[in-house]
C-alpha atoms as a PDB file:
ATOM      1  CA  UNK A   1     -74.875 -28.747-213.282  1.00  0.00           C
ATOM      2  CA  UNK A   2     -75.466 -31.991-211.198  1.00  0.00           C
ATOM      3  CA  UNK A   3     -76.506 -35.554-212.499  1.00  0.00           C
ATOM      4  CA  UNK A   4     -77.856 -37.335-209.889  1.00  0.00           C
ATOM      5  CA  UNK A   5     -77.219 -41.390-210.757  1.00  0.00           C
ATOM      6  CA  UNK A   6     -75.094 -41.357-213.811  1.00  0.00           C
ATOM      7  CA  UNK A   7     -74.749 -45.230-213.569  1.00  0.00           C
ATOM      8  CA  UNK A   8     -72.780 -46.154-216.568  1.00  0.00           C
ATOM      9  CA  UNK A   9     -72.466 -42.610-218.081  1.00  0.00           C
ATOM     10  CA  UNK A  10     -74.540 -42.539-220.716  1.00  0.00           C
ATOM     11  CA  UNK A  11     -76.390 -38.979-219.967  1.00  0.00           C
ATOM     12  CA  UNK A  12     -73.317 -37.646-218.650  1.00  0.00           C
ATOM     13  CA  UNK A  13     -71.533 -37.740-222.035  1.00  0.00           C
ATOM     14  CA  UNK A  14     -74.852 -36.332-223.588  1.00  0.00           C
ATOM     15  CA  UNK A  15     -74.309 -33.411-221.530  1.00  0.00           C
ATOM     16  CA  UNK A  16     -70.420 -33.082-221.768  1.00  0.00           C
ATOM     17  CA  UNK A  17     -70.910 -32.953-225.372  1.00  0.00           C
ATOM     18  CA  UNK A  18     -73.584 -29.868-224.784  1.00  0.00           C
ATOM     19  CA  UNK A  19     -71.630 -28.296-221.685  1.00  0.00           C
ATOM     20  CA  UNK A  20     -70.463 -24.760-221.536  1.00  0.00           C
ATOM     21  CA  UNK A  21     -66.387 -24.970-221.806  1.00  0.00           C
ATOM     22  CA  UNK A  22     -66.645 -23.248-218.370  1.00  0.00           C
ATOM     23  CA  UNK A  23     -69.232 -24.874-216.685  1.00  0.00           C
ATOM     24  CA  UNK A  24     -68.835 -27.552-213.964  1.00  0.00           C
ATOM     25  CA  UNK A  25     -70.826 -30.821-213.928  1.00  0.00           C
ATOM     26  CA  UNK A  26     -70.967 -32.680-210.614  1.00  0.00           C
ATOM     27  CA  UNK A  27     -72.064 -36.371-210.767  1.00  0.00           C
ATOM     28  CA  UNK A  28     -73.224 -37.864-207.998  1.00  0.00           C
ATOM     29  CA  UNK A  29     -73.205 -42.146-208.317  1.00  0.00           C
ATOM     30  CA  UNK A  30     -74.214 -43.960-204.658  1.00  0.00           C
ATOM     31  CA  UNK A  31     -72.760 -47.251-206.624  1.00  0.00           C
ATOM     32  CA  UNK A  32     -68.828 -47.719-205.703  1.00  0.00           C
ATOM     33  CA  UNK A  33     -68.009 -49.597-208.879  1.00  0.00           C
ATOM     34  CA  UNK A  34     -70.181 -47.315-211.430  1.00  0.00           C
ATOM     35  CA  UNK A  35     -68.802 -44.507-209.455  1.00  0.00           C
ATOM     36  CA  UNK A  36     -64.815 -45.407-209.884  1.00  0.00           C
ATOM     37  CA  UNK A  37     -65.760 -46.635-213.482  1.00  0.00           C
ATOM     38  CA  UNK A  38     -67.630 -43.575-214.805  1.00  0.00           C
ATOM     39  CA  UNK A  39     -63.949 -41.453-212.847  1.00  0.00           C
ATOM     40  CA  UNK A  40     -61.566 -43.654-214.582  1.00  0.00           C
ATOM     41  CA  UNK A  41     -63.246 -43.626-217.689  1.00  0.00           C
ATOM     42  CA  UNK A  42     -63.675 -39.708-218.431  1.00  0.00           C
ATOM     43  CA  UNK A  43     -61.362 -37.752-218.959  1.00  0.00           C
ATOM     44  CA  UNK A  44     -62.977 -34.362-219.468  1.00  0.00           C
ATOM     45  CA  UNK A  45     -61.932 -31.831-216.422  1.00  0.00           C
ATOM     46  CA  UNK A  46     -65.330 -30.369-216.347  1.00  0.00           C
ATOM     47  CA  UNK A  47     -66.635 -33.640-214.664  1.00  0.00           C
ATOM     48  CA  UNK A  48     -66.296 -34.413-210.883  1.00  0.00           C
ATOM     49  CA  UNK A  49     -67.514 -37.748-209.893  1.00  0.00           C
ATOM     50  CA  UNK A  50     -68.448 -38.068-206.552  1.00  0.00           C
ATOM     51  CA  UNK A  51     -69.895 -41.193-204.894  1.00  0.00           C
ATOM     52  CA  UNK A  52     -71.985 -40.130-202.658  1.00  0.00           C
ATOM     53  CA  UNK A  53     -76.226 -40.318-202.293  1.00  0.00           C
ATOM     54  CA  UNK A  54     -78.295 -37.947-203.594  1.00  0.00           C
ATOM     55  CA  UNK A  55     -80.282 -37.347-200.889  1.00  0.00           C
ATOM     56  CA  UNK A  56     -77.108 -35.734-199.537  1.00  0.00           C
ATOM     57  CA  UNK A  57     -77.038 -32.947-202.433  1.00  0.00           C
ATOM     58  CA  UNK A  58     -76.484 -29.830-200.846  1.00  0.00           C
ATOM     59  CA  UNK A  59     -73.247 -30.769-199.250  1.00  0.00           C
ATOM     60  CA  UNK A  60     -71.796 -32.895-201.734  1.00  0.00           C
ATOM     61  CA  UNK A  61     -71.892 -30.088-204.375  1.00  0.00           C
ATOM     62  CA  UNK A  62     -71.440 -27.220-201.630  1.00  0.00           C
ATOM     63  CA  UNK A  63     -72.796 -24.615-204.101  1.00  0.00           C
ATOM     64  CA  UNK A  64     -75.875 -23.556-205.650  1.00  0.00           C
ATOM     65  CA  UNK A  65     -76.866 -25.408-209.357  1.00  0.00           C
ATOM     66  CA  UNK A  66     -78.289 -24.051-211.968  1.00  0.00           C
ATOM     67  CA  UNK A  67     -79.551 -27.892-213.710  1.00  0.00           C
ATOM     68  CA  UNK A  68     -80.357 -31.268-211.877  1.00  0.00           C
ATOM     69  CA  UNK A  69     -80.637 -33.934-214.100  1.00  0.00           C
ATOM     70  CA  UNK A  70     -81.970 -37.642-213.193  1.00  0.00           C
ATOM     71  CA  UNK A  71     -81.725 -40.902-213.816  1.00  0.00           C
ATOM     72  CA  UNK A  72     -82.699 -42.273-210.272  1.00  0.00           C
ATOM     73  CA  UNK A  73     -85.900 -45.254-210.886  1.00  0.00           C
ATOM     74  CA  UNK A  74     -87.829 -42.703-208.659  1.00  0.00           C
ATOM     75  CA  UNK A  75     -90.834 -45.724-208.768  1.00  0.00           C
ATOM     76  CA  UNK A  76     -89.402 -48.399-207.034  1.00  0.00           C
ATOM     77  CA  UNK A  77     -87.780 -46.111-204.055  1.00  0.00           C
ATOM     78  CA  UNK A  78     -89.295 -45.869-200.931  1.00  0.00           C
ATOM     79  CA  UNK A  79     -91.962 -42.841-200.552  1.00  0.00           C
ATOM     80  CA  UNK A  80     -89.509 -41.183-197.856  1.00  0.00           C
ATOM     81  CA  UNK A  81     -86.457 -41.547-200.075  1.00  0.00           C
ATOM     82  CA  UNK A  82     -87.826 -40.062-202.960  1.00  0.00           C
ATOM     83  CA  UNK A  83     -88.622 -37.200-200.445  1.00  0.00           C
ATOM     84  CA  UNK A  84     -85.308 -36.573-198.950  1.00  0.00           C
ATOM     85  CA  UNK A  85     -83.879 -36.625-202.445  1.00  0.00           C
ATOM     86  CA  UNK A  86     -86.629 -34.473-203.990  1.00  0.00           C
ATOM     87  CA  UNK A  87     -85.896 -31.979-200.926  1.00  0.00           C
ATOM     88  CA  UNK A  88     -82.452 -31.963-201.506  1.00  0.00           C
ATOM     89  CA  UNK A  89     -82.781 -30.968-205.168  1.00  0.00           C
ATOM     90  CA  UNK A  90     -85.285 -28.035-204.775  1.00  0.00           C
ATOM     91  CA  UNK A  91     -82.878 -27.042-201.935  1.00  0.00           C
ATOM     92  CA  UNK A  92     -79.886 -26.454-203.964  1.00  0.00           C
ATOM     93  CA  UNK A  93     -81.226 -25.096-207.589  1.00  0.00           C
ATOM     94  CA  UNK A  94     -80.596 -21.471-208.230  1.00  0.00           C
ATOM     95  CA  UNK A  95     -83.881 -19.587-208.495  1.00  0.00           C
ATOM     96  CA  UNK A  96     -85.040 -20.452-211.665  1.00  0.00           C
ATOM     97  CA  UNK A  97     -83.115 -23.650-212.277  1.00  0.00           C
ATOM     98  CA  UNK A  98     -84.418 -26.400-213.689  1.00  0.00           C
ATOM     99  CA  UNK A  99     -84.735 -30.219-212.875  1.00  0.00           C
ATOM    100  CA  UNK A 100     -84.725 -32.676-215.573  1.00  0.00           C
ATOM    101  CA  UNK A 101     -85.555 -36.662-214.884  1.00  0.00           C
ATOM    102  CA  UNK A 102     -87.566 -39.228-217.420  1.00  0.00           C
ATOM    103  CA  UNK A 103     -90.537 -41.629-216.446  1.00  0.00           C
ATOM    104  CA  UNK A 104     -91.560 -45.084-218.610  1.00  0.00           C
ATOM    105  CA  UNK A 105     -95.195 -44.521-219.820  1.00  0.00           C
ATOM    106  CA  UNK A 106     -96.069 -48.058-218.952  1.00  0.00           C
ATOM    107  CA  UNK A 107     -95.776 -47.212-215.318  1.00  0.00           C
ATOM    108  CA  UNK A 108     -97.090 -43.329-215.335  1.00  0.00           C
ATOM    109  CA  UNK A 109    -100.626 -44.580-214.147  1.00  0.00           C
ATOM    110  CA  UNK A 110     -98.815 -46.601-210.926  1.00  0.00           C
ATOM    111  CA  UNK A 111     -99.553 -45.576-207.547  1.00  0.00           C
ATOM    112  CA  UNK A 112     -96.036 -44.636-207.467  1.00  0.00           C
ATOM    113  CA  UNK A 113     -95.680 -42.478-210.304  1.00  0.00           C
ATOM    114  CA  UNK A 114     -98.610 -40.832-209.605  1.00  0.00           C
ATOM    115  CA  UNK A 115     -97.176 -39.604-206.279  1.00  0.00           C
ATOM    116  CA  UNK A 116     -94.048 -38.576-207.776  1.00  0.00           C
ATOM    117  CA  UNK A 117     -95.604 -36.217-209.754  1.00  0.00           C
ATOM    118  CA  UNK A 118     -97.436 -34.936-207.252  1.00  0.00           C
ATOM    119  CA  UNK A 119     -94.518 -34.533-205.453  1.00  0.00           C
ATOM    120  CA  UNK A 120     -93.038 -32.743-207.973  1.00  0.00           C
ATOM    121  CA  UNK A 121     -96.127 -30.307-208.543  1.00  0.00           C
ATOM    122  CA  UNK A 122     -95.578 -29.551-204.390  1.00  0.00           C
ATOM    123  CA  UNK A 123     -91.751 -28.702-204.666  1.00  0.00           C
ATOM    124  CA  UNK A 124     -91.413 -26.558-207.866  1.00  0.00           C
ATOM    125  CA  UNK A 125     -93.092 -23.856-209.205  1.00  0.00           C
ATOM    126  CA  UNK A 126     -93.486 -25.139-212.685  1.00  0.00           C
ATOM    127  CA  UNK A 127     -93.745 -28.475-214.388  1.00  0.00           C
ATOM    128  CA  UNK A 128     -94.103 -29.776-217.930  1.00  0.00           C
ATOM    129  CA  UNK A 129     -93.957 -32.910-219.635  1.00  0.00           C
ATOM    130  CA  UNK A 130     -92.854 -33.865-222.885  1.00  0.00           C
ATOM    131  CA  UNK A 131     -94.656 -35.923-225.171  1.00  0.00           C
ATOM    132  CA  UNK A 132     -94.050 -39.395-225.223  1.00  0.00           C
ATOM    133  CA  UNK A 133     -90.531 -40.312-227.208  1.00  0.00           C
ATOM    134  CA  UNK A 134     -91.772 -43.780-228.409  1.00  0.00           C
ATOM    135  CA  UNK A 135     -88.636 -44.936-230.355  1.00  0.00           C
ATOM    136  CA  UNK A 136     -87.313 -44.991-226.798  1.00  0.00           C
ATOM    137  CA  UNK A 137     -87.820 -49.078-225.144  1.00  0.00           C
ATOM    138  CA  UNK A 138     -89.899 -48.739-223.203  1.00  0.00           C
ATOM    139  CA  UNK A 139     -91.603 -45.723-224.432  1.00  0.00           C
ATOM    140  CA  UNK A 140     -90.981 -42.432-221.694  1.00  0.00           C
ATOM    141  CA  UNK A 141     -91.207 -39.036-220.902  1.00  0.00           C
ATOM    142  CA  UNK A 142     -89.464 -36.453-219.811  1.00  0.00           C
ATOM    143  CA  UNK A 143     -90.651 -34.295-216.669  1.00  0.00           C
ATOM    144  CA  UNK A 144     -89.049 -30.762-216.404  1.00  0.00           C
ATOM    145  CA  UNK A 145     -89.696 -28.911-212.890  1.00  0.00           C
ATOM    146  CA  UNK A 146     -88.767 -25.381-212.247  1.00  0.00           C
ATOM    147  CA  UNK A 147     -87.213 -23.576-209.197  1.00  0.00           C
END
């Protein structure tokens, strides 16, 4: 499994907790400081912590994955970006896999947002989205593409 901007590590113990003893999960952080702080503060040898960018997937993990999860603000990054790094991830899930990233409902009707989606819808065979978790501040979604 890869987490693609695990910033302060909030998701990544979410899915430590829910991780296959034998599984691997590769977390890629372009931040230096989040990066080294996320590595010196888990311990669990299941987690590699790379820093790295994810538009660089497919030779930072070296393997296939089975799961790409997201934090990235997909939004506010430029259109080309978002492509390289959207590439990257259909490139390296297994057949099947799935990719897993959240969107704020206040900015799903955005120019931006729109063409994420979109972009989504091009790259992956399948996509659903959740219904909107509004205990969550903002209010968001979760968009789930498959390979």
């Amino acid at each position: 499994m890869v987490e693609l901007g695990p910033g302060t590590g909030v998701f990544t113990d979410a899915i430590l907790a829910r991780l296959a003893p034998a599984a691997r999960l590769v977390a890629i952080e372009l931040n230096p400081v989040l990066a080294a702080r996320l590595s010196a503060t888990r311990r669990d040898t299941r987690l590699t912590v790379i820093r790295g960018s994810a538009a660089e997937l497919a030779a930072t993990v070296g393997e296939p994955a089975d799961a790409v999860v997201s934090g990235l603000p997909w939004t506010v990054m430029p259109r080309e970006q978002r492509g390289h790094i959207l590439d990257a991830v259909a490139e390296v899930l297994t057949p099947g896999g799935r990719f897993t990233t959240f969107a704020y409902l206040h900015a799903s009707w955005t120019p931006p947002a729109r063409h994420f989606t979109a972009e989504l819808t091009r790259r992956f065979s399948e996509l659903e989205r959740s219904t909107v978790v509004w205990p969550n501040l903002p209010p968001a979604f979760v968009h789930r593409a498959t390979q």
